[in-house]
N, C-alpha and C. Protein backbone atom coordinates (compact mmCIF):
# COMPACT_ATOMS: atom_id res chain seq x y z
N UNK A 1 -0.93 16.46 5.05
CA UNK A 1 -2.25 15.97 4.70
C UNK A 1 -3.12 16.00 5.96
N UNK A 2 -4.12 16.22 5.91
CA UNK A 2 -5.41 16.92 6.96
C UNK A 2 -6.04 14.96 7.09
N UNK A 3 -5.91 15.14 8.10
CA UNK A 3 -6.98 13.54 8.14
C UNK A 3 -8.11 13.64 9.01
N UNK A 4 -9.12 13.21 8.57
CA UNK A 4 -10.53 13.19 9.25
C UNK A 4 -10.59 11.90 9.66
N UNK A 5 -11.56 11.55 10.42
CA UNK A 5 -12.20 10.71 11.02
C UNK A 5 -13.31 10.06 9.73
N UNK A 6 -13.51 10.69 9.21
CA UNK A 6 -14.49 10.13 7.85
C UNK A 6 -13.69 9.17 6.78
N UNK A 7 -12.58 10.20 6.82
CA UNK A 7 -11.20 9.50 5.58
C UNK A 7 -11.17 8.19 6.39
N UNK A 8 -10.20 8.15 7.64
CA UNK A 8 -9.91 7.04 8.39
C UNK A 8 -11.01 5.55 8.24
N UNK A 9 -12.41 5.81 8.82
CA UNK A 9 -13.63 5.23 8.91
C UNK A 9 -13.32 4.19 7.72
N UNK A 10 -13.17 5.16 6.26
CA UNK A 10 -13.41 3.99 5.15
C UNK A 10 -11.98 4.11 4.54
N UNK A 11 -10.83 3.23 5.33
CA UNK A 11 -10.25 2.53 5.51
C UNK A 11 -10.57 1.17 5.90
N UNK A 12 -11.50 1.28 6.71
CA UNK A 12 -11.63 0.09 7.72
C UNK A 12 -12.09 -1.23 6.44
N UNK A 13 -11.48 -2.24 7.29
CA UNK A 13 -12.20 -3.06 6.06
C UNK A 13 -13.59 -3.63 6.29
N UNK A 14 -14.32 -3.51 7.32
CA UNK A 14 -15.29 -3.98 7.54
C UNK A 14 -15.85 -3.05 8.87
N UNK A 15 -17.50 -2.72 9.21
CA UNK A 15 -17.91 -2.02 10.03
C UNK A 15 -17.40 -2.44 11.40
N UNK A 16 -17.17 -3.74 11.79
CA UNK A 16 -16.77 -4.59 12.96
C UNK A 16 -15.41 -4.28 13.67
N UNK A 17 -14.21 -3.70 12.20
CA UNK A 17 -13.16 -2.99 12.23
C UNK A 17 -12.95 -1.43 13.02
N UNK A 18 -13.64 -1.19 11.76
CA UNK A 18 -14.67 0.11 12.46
C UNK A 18 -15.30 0.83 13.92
N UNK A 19 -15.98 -0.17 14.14
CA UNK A 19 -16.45 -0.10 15.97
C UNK A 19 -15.32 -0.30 16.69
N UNK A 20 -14.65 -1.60 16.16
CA UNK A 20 -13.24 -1.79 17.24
C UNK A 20 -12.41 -0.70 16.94
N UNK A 21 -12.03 0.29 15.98
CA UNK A 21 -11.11 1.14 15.97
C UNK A 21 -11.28 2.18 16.53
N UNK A 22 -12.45 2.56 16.52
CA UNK A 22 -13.32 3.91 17.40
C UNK A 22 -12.83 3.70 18.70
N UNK A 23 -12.74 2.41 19.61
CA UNK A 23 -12.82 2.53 20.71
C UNK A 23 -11.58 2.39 21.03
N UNK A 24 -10.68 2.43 20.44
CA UNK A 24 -9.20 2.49 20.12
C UNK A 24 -8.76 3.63 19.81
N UNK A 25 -9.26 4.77 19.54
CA UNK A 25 -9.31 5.75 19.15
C UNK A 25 -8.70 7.12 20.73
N UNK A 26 -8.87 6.62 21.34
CA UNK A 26 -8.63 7.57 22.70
C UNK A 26 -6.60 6.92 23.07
N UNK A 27 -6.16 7.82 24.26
CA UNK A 27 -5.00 7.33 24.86
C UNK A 27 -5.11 6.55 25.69
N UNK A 28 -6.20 5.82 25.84
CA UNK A 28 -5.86 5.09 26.73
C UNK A 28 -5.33 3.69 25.97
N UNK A 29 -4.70 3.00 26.98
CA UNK A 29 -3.83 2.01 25.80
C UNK A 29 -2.69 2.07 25.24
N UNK A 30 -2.50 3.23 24.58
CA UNK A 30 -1.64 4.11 23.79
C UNK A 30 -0.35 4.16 24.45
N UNK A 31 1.46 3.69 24.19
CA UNK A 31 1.85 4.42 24.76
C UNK A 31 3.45 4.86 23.46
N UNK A 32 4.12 5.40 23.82
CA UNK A 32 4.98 5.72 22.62
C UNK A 32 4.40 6.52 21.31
N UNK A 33 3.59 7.30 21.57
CA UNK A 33 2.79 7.84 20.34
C UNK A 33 3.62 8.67 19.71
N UNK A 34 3.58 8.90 18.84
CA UNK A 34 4.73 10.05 18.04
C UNK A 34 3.99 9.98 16.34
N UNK A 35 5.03 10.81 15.64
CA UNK A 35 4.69 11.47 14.24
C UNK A 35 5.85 12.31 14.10
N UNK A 36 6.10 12.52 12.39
CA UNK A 36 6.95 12.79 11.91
C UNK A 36 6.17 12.90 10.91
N UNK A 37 7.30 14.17 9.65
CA UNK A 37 6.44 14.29 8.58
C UNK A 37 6.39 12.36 7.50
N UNK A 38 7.01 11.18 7.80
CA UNK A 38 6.41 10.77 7.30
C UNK A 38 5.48 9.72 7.78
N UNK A 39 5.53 9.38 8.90
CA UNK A 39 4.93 8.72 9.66
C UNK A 39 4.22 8.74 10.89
N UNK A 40 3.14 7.68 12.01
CA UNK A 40 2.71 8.30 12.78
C UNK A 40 2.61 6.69 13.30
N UNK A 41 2.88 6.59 14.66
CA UNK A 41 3.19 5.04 15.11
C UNK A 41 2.54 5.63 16.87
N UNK A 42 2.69 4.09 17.56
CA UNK A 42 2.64 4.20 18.61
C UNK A 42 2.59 2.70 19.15
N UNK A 43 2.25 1.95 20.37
CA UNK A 43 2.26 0.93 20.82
C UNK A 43 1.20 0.62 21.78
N UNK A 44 -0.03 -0.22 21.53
CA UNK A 44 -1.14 -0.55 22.05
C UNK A 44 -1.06 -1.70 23.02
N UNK A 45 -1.41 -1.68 24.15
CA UNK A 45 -1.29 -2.75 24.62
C UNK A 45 -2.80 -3.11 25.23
N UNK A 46 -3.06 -4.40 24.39
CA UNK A 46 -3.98 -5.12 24.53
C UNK A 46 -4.13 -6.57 25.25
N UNK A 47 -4.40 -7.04 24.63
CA UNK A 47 -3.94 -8.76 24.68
C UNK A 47 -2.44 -9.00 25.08
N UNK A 48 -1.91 -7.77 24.48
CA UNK A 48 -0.50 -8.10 24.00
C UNK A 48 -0.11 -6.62 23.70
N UNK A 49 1.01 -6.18 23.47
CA UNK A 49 1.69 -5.12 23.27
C UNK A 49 2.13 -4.98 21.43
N UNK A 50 1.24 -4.39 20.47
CA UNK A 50 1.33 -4.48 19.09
C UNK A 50 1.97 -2.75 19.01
N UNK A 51 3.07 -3.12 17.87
CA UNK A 51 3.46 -2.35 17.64
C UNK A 51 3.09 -1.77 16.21
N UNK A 52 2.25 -0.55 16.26
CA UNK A 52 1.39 -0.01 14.88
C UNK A 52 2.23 1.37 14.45
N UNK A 53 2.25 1.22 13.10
CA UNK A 53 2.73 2.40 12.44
C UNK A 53 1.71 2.59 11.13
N UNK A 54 2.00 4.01 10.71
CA UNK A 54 1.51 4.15 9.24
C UNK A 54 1.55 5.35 8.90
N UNK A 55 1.99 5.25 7.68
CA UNK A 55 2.48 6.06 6.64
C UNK A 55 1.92 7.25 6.05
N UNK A 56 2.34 8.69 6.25
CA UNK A 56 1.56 9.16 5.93
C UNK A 56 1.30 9.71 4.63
N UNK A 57 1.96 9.41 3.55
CA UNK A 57 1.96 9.85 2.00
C UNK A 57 0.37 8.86 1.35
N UNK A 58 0.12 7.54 2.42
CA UNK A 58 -0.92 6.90 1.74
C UNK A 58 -1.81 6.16 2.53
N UNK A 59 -1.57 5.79 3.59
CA UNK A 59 -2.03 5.80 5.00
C UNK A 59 -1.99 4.47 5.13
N UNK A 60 -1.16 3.86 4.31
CA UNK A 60 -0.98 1.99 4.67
C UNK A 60 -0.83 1.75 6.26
N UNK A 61 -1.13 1.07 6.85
CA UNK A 61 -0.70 0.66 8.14
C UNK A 61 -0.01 -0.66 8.28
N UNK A 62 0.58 -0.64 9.39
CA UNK A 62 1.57 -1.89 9.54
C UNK A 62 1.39 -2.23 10.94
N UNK A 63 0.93 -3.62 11.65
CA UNK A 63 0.68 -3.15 12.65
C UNK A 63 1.53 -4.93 13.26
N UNK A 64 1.66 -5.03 14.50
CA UNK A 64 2.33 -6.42 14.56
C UNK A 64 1.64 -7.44 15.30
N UNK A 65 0.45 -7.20 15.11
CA UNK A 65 -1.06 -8.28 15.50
C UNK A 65 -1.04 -9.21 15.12
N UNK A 66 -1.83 -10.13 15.32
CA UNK A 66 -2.06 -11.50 14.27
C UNK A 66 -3.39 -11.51 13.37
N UNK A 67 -4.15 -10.06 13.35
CA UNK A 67 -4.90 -9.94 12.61
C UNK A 67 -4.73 -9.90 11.04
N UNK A 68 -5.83 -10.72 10.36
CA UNK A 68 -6.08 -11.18 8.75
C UNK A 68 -6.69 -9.64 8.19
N UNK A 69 -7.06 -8.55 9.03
CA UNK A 69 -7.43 -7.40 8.54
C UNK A 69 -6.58 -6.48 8.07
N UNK A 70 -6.82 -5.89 6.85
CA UNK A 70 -6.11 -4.88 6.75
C UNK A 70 -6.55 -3.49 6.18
N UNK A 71 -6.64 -2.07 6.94
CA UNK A 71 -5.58 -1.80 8.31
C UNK A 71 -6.83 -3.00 9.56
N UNK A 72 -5.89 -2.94 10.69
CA UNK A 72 -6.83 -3.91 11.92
C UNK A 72 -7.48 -2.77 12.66
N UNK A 73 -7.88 -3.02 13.69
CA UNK A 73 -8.84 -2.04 14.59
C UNK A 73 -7.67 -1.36 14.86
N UNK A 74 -6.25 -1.91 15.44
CA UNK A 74 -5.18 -0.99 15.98
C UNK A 74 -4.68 0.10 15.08
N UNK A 75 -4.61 -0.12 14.20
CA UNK A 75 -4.82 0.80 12.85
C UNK A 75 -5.29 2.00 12.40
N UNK A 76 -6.49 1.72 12.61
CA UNK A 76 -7.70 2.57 12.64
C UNK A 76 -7.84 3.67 13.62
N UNK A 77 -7.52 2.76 15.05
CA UNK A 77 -7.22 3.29 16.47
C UNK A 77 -6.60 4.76 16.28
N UNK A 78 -5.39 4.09 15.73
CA UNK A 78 -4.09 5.06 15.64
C UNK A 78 -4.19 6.19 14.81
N UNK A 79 -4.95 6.21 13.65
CA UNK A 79 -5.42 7.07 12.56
C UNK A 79 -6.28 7.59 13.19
N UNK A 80 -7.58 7.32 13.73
CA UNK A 80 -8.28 7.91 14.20
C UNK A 80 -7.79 8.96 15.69
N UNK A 81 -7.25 8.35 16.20
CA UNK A 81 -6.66 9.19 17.37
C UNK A 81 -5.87 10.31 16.62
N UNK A 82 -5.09 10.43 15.38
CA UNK A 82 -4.54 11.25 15.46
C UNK A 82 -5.18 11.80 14.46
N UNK A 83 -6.59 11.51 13.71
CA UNK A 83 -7.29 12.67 12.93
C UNK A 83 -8.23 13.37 14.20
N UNK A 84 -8.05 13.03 15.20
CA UNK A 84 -8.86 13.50 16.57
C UNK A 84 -8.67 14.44 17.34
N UNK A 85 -7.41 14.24 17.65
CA UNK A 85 -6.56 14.41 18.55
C UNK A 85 -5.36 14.32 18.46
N UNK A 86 -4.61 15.26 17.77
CA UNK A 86 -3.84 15.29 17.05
C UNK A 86 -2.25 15.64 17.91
N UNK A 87 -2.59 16.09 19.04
CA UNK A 87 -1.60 16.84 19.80
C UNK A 87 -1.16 15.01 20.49
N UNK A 88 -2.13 14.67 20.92
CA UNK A 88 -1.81 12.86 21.86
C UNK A 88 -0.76 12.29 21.07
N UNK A 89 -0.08 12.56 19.80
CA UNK A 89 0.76 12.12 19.05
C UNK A 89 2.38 13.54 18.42
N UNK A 90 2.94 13.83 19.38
CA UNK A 90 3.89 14.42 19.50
C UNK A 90 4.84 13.97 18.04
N UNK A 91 5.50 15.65 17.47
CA UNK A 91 6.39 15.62 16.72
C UNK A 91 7.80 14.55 17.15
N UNK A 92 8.58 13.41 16.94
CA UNK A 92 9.78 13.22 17.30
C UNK A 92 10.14 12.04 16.07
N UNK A 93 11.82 11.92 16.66
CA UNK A 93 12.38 10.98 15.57
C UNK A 93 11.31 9.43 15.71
N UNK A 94 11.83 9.13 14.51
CA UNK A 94 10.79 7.76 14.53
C UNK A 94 11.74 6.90 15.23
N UNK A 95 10.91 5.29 16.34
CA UNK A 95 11.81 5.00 16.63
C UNK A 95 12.33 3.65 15.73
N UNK A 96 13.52 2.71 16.08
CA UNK A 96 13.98 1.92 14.80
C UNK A 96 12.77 1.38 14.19
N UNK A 97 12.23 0.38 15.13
CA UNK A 97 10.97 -0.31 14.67
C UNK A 97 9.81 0.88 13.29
N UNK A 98 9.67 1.68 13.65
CA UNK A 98 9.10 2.51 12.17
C UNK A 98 9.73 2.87 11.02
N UNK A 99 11.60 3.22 11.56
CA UNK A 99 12.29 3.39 10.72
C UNK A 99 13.15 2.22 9.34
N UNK A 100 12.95 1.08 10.30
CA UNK A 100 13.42 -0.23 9.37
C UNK A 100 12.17 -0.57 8.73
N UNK A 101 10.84 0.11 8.74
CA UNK A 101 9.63 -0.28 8.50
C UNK A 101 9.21 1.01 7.04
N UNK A 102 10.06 2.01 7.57
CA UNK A 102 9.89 2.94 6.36
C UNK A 102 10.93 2.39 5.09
N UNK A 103 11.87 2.77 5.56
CA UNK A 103 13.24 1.89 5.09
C UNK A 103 12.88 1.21 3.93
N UNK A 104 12.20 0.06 4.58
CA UNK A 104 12.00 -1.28 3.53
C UNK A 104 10.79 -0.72 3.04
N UNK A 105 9.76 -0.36 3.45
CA UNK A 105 8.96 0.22 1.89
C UNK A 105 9.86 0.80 0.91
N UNK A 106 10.55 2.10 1.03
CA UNK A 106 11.28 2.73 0.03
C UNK A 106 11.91 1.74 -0.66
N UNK A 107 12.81 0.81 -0.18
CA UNK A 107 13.27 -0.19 -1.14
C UNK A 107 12.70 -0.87 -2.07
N UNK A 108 11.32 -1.55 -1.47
CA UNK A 108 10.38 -1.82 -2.24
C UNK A 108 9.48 -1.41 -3.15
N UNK A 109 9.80 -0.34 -3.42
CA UNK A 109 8.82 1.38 -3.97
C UNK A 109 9.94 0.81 -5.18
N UNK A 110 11.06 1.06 -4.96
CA UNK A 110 12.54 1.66 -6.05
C UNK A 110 12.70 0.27 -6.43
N UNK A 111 12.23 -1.07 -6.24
CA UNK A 111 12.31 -2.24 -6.57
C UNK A 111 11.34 -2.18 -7.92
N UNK A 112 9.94 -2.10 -6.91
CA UNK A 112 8.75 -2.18 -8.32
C UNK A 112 9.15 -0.86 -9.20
N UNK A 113 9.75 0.25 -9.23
CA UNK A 113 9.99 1.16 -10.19
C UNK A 113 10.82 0.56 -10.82
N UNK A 114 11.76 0.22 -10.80
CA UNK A 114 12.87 -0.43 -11.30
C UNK A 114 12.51 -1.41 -12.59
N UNK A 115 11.62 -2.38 -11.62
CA UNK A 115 11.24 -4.01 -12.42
C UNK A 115 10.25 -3.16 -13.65
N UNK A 116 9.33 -2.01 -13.34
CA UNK A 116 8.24 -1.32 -14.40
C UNK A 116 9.07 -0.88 -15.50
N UNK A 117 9.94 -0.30 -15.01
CA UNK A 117 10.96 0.84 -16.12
C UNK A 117 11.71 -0.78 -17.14
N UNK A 118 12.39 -1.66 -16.28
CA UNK A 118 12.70 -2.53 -17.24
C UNK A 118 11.54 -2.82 -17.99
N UNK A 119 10.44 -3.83 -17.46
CA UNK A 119 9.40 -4.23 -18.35
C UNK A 119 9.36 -3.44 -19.44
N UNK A 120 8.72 -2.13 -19.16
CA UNK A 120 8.29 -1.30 -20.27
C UNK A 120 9.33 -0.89 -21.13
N UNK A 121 10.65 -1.10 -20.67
CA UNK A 121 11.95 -0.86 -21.98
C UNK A 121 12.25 -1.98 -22.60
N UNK A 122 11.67 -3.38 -21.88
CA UNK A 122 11.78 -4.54 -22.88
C UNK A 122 10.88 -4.54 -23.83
N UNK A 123 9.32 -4.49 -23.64
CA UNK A 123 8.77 -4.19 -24.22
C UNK A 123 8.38 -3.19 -25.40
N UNK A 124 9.15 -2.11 -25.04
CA UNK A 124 9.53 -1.27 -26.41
C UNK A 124 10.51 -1.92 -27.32
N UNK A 125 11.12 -2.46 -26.90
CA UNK A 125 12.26 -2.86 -27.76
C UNK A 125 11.75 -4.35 -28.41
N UNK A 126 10.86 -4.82 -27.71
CA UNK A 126 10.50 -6.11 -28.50
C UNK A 126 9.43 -5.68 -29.54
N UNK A 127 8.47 -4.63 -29.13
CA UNK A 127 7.83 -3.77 -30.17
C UNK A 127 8.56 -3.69 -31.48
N UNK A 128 10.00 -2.80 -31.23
CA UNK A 128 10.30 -2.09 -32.18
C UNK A 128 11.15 -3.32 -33.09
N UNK A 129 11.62 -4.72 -32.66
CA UNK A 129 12.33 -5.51 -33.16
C UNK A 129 11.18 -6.75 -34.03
N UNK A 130 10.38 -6.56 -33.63
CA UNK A 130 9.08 -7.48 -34.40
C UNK A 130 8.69 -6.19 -35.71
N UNK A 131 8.42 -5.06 -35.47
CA UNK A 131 8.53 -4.29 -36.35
C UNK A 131 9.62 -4.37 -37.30
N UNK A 132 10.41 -4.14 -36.98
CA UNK A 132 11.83 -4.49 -38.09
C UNK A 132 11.93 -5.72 -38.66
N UNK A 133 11.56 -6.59 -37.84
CA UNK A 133 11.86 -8.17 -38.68
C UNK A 133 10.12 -8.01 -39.16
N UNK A 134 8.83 -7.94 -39.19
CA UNK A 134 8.04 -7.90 -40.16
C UNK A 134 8.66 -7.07 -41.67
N UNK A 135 9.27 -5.42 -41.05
CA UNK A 135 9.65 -4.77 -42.34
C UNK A 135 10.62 -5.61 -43.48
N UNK A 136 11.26 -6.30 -42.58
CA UNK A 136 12.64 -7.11 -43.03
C UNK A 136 11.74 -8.09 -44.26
N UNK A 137 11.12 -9.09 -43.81
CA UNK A 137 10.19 -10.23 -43.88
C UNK A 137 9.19 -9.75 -45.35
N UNK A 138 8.50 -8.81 -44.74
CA UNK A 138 7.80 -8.39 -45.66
C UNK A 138 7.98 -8.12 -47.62
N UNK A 139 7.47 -8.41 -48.40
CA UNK A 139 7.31 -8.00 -49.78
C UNK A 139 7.63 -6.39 -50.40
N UNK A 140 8.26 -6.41 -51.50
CA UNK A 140 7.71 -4.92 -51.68
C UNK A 140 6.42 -4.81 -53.00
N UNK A 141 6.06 -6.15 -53.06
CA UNK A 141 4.95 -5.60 -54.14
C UNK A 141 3.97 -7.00 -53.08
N UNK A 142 2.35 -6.62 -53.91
CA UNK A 142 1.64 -7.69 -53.47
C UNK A 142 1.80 -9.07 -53.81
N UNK A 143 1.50 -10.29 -53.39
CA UNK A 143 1.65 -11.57 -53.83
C UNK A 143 0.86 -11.63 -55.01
N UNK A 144 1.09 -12.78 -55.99
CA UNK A 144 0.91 -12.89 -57.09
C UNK A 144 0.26 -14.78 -56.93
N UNK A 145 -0.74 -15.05 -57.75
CA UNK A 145 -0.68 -16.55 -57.65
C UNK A 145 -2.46 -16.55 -57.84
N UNK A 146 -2.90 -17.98 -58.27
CA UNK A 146 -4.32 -18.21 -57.99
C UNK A 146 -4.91 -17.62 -57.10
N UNK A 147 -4.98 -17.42 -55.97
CA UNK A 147 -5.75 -17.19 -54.77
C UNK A 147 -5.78 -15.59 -55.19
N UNK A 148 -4.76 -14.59 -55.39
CA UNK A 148 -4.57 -13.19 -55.64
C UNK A 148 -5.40 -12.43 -56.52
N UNK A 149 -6.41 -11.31 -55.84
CA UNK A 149 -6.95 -11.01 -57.18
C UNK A 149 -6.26 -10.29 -58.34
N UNK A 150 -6.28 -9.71 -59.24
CA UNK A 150 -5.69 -9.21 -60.20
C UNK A 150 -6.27 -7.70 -59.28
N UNK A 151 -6.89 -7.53 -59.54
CA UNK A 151 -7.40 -6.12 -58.97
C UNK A 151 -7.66 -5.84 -56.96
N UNK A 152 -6.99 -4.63 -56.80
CA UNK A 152 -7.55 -4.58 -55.42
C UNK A 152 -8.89 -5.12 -54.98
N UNK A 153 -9.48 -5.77 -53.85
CA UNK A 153 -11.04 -5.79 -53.50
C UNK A 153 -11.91 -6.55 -54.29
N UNK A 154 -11.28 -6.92 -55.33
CA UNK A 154 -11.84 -8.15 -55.73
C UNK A 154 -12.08 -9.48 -55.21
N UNK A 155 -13.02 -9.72 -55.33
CA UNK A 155 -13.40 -11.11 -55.06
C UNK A 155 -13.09 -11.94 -55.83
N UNK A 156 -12.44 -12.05 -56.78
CA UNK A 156 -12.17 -13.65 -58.09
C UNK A 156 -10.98 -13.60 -57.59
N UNK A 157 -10.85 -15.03 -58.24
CA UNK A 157 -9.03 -15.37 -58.32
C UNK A 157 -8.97 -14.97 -59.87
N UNK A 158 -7.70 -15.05 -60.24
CA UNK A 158 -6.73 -14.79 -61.20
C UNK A 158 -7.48 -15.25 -62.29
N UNK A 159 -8.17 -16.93 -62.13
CA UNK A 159 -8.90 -18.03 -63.09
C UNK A 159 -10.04 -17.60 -63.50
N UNK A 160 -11.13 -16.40 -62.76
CA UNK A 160 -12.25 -16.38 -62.94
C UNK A 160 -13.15 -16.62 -62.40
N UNK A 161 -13.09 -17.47 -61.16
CA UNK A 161 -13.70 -18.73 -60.32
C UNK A 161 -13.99 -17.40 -59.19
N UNK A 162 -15.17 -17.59 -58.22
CA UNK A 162 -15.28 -16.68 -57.05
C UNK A 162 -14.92 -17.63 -56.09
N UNK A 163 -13.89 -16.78 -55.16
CA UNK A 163 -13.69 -17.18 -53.75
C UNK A 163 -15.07 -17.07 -52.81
């Protein structure tokens, strides 16, 4: 998948994201950069040393900030650097930290497939068992009684009287 700087941009969750990711966007900062066909990580050191990855089938990011944003500026950084500058992020194995990070998505992927495929096979089957007990339940001729008209679409009862 081809990534632009445009794609990346509106990711951001807010323009403020945005500005901070741009300027995050270069190597400087940067160190451990890498990519693989499914991922693309590296390690920013800011404040603090955050360790950012993200995915490339959908471009979630994961980053180990204490930011409430999601993706954060480091995020963005990292996407953007490598819809940029694409070489600053070298082919190699991922290291554990991305790999226990891919890992557990897939589990979680084959979890919610799992829990959908049940739902929707309970749900057929409770379909098809309310069906059977209505068929079960059900009459084979129409009801009969005061309230019933004698004729389809009629409006009288049986007595004469209009409902």
């Amino acid at each position: 998948m081809e990534l632009t700087a445009e794609q990346v941009l509106t990711l951001a969750p807010d323009a403020g994201v945005a500005a901070s990711g741009k300027k995050l966007a270069g190597t400087k900062g940067w160190s451990g950069l890498g990519q693989n066909h499914e991922a693309l990580w590296g390690e920013f050191q800011g404040s603090a040393r955050y360790q950012v990855r993200a995915a490339r089938n959908d471009l979630t990011v994961r980053c180990s900030c204490p930011s409430r944003k999601f993706p954060c500026k480091h995020g963005v950084g990292l996407l953007l650097l490598a819809a940029t500058n694409p070489a600053a992020l070298p082919t190699a194995a991922a290291p554990e930290w991305v790999s226990s990070w891919l890992t557990s998505r897939a589990a979680s992927a084959e979890q919610r497939e799992t829990k959908t495929a049940t739902q929707e096979s309970a749900a057929t089957a409770d379909t098809a068992d309310i069906a059977s007990a209505a068929q079960e339940t059900r009459p084979n001729k129409a009801p009969t009684g005061d309230w019933c008209a004698s004729t389809p679409g009629s409006m009288h009862s049986t007595s004469g009287s209009t409902i």
